[in-house]
Protein backbone atom coordinates (compact mmCIF):
# COMPACT_ATOMS: atom_id res chain seq x y z
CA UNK A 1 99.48 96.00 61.01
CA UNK A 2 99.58 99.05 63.30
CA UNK A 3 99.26 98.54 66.89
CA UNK A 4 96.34 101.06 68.04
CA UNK A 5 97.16 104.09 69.78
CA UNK A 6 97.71 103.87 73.59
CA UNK A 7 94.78 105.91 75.18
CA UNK A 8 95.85 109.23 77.34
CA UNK A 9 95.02 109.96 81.16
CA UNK A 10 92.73 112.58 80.38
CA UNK A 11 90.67 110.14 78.56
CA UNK A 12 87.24 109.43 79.92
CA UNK A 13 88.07 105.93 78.93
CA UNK A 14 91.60 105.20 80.38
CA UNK A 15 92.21 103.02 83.21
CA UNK A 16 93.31 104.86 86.25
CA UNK A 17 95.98 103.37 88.05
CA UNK A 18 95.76 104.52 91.42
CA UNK A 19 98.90 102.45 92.78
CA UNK A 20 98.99 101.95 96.37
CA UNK A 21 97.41 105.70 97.17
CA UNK A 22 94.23 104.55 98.37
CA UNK A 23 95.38 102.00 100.57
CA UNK A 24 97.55 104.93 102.26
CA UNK A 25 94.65 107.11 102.38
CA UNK A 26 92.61 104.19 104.34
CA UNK A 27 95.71 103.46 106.47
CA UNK A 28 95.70 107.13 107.71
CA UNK A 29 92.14 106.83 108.54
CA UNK A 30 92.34 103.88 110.52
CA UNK A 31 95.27 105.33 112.70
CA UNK A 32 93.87 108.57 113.01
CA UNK A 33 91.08 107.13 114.68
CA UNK A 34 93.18 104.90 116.73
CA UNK A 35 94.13 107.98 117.87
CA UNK A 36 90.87 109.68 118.36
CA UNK A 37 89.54 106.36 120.38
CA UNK A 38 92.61 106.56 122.56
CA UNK A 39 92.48 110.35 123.00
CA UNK A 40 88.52 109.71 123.95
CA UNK A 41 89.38 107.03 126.29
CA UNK A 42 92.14 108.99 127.92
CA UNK A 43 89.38 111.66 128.48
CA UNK A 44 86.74 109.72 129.31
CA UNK A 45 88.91 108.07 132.11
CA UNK A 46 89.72 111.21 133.34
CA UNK A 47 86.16 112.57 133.36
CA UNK A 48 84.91 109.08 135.64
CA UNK A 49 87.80 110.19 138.12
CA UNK A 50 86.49 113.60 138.86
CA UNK A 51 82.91 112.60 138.59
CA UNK A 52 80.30 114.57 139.27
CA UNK A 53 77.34 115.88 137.11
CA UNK A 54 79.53 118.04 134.84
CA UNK A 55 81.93 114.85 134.49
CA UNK A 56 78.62 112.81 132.94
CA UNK A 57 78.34 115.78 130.35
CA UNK A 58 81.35 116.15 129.53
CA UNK A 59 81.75 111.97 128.97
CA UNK A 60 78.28 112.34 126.84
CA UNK A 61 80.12 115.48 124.40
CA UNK A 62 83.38 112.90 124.65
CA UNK A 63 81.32 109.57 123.61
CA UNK A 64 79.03 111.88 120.73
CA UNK A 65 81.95 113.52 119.00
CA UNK A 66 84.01 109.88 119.48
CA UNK A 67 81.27 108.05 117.58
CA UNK A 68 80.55 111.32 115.27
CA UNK A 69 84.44 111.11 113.54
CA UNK A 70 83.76 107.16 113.59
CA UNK A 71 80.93 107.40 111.16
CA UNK A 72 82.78 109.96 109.21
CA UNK A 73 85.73 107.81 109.25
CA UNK A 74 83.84 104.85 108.40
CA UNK A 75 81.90 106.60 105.44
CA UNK A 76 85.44 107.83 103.99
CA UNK A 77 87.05 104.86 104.26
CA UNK A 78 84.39 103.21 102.48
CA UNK A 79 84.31 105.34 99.79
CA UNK A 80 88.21 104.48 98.98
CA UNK A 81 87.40 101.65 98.48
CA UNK A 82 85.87 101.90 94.76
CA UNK A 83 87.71 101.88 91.68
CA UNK A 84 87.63 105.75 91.30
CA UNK A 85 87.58 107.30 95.13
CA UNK A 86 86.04 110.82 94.90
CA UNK A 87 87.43 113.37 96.83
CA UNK A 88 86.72 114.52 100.01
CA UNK A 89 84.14 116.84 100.21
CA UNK A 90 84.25 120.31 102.22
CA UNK A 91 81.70 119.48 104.37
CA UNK A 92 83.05 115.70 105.35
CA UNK A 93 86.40 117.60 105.75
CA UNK A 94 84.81 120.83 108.24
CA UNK A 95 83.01 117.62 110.23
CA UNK A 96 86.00 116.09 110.54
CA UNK A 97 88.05 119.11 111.73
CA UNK A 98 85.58 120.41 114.34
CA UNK A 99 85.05 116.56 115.35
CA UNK A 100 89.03 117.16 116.30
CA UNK A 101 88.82 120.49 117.36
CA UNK A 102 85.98 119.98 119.94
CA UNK A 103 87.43 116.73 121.38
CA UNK A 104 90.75 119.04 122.12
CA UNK A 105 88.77 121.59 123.32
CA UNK A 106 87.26 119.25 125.95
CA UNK A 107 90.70 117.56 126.68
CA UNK A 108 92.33 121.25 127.41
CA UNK A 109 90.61 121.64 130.87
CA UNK A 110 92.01 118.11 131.88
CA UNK A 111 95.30 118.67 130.45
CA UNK A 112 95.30 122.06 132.67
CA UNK A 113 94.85 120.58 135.87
């Protein structure tokens, strides 16, 4: 008897083995919004010290793009979680970068105080 032919990687068929890659990927996630809830609360806190009707706008920008990279954290970490993660499209990745850029551009003016 011949034992049948193991199947290739490029095979539609073959089992990916994604190792621990995934888990990483959701890991980084997690503390990179750790760090963008801290980074909002630091600026939020700041904001409520200097009050005034600028500081409420500027909390309001802070709290949207805070709960704007949640959701997109929250849909991508999601997504890892299946069998066969597709990658991260351009779109989720440009809303993900200007969520970052625009909460450091709001942080700058307290940082230059």
């Amino acid at each position: 008897m011949s034992d049948p032919a193991p199947q290739r990687a490029s095979e539609p068929d073959a089992e990916r083995d994604a190792g621990l890659q995934p888990e990483r990927t959701r890991l980084a996630w997690r503390r990179t919004t750790l760090t963008c809830t801290v980074a909002a609360s630091l600026a939020a806190r700041q904001t409520m010290r200097n009050g005034g009707t600028g500081g409420l706008v500027a909390l309001a920008g802070i709290l949207l793009i805070w709960l704007g990279f949640l959701a997109l954290a929250h849909f991508r970490i999601t997504t890892l979680s299946v069998a066969r993660p597709r990658g991260l499209r351009w779109r989720e990745a440009l809303a993900t970068v200007g969520c970052a850029v625009t909460l450091a551009a709001c942080a700058m003016p307290l940082i230059m105080r």
